[in-house]
N, C-alpha and C. Protein backbone atom coordinates (compact mmCIF):
# COMPACT_ATOMS: atom_id res chain seq x y z
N UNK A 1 -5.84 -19.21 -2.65
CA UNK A 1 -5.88 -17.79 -2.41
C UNK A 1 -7.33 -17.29 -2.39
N UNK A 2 -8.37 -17.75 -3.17
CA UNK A 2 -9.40 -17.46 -3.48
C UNK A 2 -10.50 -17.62 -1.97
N UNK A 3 -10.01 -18.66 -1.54
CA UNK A 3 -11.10 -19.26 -0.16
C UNK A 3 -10.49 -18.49 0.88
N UNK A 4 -9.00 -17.74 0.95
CA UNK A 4 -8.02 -17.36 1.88
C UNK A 4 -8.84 -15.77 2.15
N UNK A 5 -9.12 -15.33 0.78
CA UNK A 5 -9.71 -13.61 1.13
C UNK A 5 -10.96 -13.93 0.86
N UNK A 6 -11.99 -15.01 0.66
CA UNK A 6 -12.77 -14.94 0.22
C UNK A 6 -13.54 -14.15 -0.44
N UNK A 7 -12.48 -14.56 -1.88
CA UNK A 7 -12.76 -13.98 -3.01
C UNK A 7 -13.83 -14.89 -3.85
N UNK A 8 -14.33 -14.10 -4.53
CA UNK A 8 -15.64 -15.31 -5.64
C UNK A 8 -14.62 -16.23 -6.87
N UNK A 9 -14.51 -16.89 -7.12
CA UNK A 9 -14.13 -17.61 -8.88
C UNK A 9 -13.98 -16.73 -9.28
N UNK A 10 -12.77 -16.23 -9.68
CA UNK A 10 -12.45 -15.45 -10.96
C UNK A 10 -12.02 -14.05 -10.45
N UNK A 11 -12.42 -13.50 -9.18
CA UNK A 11 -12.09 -12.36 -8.77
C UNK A 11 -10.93 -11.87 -8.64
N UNK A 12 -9.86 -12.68 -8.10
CA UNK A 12 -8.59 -12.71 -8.15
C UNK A 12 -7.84 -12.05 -9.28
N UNK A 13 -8.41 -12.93 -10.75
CA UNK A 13 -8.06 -12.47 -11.96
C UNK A 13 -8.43 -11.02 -12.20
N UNK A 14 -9.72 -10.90 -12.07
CA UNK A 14 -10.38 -9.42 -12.25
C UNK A 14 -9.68 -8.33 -11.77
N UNK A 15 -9.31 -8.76 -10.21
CA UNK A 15 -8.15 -7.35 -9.79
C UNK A 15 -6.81 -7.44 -10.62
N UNK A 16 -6.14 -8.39 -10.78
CA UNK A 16 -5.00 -8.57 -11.60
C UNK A 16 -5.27 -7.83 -12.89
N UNK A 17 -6.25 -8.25 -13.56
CA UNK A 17 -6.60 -7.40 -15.09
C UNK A 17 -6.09 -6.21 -15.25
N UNK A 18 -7.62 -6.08 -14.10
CA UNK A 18 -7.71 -4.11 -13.89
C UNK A 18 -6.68 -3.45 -13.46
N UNK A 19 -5.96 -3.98 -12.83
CA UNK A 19 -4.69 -3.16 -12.21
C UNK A 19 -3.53 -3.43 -13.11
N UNK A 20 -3.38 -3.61 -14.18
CA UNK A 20 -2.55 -4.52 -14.90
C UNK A 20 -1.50 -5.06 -14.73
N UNK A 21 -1.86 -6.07 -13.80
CA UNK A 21 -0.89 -7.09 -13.46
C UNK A 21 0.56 -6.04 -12.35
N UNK A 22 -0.34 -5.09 -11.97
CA UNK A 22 1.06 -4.38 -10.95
C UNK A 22 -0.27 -4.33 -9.86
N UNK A 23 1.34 -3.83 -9.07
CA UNK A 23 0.76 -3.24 -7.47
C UNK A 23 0.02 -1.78 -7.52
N UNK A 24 -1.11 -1.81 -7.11
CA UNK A 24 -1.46 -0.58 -6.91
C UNK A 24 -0.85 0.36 -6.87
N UNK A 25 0.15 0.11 -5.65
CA UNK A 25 0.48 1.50 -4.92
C UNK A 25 1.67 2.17 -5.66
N UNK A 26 2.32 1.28 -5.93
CA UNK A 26 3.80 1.16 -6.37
C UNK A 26 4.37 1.27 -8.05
N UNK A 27 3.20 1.07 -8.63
CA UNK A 27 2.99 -0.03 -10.19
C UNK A 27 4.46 -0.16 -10.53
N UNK A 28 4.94 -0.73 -9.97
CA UNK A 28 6.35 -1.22 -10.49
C UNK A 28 6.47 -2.84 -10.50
N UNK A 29 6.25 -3.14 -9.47
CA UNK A 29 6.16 -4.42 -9.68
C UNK A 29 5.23 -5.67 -9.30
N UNK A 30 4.91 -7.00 -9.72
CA UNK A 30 3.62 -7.55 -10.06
C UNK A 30 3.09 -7.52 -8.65
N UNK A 31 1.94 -7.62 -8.94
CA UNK A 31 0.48 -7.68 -7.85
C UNK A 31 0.29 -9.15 -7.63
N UNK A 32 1.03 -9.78 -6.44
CA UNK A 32 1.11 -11.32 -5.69
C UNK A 32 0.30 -10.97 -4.41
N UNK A 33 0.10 -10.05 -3.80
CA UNK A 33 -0.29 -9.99 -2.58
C UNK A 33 -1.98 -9.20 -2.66
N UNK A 34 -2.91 -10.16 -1.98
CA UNK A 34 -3.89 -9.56 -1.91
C UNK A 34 -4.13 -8.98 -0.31
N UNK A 35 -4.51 -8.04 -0.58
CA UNK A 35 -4.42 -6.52 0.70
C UNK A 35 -5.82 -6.74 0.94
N UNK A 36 -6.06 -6.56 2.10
CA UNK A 36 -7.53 -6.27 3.07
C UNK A 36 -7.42 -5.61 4.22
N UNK A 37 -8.75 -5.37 4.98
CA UNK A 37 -8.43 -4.36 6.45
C UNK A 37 -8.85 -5.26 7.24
N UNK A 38 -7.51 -4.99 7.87
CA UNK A 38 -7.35 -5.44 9.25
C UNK A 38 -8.64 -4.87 10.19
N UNK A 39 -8.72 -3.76 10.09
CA UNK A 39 -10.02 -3.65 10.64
C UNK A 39 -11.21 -4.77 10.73
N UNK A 40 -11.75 -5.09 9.76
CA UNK A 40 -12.22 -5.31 9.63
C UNK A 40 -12.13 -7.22 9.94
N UNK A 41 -10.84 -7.60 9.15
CA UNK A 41 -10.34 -9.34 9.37
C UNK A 41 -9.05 -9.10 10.19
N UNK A 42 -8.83 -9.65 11.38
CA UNK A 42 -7.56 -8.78 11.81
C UNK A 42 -6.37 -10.16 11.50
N UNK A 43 -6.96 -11.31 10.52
CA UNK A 43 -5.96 -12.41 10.34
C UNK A 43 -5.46 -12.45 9.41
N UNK A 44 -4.76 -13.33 8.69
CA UNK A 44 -4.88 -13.87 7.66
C UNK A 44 -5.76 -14.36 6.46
N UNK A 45 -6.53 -14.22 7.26
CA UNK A 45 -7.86 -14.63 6.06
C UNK A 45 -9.15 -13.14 6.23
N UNK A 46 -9.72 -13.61 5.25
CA UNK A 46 -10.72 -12.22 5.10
C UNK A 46 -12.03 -12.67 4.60
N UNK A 47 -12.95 -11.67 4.99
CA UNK A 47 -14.45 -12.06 5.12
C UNK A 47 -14.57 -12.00 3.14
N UNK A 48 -13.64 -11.12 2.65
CA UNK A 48 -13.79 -11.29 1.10
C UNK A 48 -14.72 -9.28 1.00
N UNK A 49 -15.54 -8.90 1.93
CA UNK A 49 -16.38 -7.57 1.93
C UNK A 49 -14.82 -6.75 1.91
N UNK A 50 -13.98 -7.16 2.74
CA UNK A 50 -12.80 -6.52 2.94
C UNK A 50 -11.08 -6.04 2.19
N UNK A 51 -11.28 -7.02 0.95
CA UNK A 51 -10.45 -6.88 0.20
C UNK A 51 -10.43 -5.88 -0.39
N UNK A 52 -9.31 -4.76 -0.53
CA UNK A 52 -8.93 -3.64 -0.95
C UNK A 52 -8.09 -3.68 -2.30
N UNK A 53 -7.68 -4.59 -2.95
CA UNK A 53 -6.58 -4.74 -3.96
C UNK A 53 -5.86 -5.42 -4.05
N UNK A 54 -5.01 -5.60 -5.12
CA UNK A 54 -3.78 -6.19 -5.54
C UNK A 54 -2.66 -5.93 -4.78
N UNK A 55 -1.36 -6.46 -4.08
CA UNK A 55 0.08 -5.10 -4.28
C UNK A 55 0.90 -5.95 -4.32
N UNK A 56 2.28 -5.23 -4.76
CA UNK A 56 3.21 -6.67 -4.20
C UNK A 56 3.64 -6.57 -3.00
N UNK A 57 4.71 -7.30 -2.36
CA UNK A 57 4.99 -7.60 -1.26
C UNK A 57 5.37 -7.06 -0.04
N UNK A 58 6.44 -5.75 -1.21
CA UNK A 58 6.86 -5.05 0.00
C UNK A 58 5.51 -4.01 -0.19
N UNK A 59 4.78 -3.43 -0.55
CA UNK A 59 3.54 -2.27 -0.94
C UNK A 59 3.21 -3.06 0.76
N UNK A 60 2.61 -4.21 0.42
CA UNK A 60 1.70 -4.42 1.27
C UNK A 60 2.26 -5.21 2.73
N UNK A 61 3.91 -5.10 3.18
CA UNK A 61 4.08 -5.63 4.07
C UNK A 61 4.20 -3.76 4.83
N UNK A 62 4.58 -2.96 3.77
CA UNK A 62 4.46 -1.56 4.44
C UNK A 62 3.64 -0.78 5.40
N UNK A 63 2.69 -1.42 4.67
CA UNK A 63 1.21 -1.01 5.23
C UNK A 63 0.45 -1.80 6.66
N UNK A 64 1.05 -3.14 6.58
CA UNK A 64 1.23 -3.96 7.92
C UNK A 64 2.19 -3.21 8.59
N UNK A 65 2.89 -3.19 8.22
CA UNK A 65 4.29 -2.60 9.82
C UNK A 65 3.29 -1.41 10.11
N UNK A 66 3.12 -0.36 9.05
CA UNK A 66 2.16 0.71 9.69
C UNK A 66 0.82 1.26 9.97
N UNK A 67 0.68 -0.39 10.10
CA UNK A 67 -0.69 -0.94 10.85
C UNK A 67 -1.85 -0.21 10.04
N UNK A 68 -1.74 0.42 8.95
CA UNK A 68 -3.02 0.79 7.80
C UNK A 68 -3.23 2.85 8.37
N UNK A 69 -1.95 2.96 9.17
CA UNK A 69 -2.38 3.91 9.90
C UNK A 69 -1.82 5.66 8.81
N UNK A 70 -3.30 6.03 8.25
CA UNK A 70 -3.19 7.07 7.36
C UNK A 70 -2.23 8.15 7.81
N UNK A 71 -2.25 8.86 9.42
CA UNK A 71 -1.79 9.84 9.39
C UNK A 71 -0.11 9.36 9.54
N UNK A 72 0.52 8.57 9.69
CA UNK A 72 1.85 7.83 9.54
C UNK A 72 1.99 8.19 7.81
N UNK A 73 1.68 7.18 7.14
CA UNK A 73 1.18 7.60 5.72
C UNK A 73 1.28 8.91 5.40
N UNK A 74 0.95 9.65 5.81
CA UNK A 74 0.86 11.30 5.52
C UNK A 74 2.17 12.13 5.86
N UNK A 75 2.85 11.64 7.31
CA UNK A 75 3.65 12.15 8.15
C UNK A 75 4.69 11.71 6.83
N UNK A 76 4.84 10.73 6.48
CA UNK A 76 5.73 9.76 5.54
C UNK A 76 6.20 11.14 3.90
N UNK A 77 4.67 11.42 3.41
CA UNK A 77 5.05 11.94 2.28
C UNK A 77 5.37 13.23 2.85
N UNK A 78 5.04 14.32 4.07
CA UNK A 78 5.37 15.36 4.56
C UNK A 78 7.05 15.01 4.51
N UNK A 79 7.51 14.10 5.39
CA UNK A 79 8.92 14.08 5.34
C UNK A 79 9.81 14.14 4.11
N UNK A 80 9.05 13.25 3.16
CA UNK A 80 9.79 13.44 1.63
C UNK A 80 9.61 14.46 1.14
N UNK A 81 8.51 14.97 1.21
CA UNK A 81 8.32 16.57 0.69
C UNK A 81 9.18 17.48 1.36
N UNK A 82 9.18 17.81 2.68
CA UNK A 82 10.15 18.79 3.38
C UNK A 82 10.94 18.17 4.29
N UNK A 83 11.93 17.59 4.07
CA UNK A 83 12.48 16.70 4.81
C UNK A 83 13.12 17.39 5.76
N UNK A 84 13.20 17.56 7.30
CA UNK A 84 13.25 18.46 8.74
C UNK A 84 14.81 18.53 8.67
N UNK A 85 15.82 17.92 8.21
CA UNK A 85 17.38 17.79 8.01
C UNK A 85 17.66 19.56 6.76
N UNK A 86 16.46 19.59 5.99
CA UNK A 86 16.73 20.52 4.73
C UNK A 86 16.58 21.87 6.34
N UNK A 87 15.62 21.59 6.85
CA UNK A 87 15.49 22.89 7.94
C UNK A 87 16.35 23.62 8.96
N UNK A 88 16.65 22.26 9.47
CA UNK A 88 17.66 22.31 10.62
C UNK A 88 19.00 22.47 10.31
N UNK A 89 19.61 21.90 9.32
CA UNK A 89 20.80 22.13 9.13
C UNK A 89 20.46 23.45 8.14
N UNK A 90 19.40 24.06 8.19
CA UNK A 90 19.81 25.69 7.06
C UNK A 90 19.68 25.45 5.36
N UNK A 91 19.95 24.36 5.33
CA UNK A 91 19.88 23.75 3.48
C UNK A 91 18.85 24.64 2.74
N UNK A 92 18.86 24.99 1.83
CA UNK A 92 17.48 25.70 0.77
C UNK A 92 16.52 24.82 0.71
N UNK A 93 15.22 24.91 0.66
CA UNK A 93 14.14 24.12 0.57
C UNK A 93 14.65 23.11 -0.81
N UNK A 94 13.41 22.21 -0.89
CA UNK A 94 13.69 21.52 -1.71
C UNK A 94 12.26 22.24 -2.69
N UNK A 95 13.13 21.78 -4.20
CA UNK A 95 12.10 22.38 -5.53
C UNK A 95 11.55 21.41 -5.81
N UNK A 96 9.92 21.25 -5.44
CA UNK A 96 9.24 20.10 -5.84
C UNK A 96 9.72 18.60 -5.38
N UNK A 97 10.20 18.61 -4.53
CA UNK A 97 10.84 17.11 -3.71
C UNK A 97 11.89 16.65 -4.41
N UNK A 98 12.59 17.50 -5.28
CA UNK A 98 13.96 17.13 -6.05
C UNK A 98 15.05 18.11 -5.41
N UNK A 99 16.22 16.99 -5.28
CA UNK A 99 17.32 18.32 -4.90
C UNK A 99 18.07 19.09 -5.95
């Protein structure tokens, strides 16, 4: 894994530490997947300048399907926040993203 993101000896561990042993995004469950930009490595492997974090699997297969693309990302929490079904069908807003 280490030569794969070209990470230094020990770096691997260091993000695991710091993040404690979860996924960034998610912290629910463990941090197996190391995340980088495609931008930047568009393969499988990474220059190592490019590594962004820990996540687990599905965190970071998410972020592949939506190609790293922020305003998707954004469009994503807009929908959970005001979801267009609460509008259209007339429903009362939602209180704080709870029904």
């Amino acid at each position: 894994m280490v030569a794969t993101y070209g990470l230094a000896p020990g770096d691997w561990e260091k993000l695991f530490v710091a993040q404690g042993g979860k996924c960034w995004i998610c912290r629910r469950y463990k941090a197996k997947a190391v995340d980088h930009d495609h931008s930047c490595c568009s393969g499988k492997t990474s220059c190592g300048r490019c590594v962004r974090g820990l996540l687990c699997g599905t965190c970071n297969g998410i972020l592949g399907r939506w190609r790293d693309a922020i305003e998707v990302l954004l469009r994503a929490v807009e929908y959970l926040r005001n979801p267009p079904a609460r509008r259209i069908l007339g429903l009362p807003p939602l209180e704080n993203g709870a029904l």
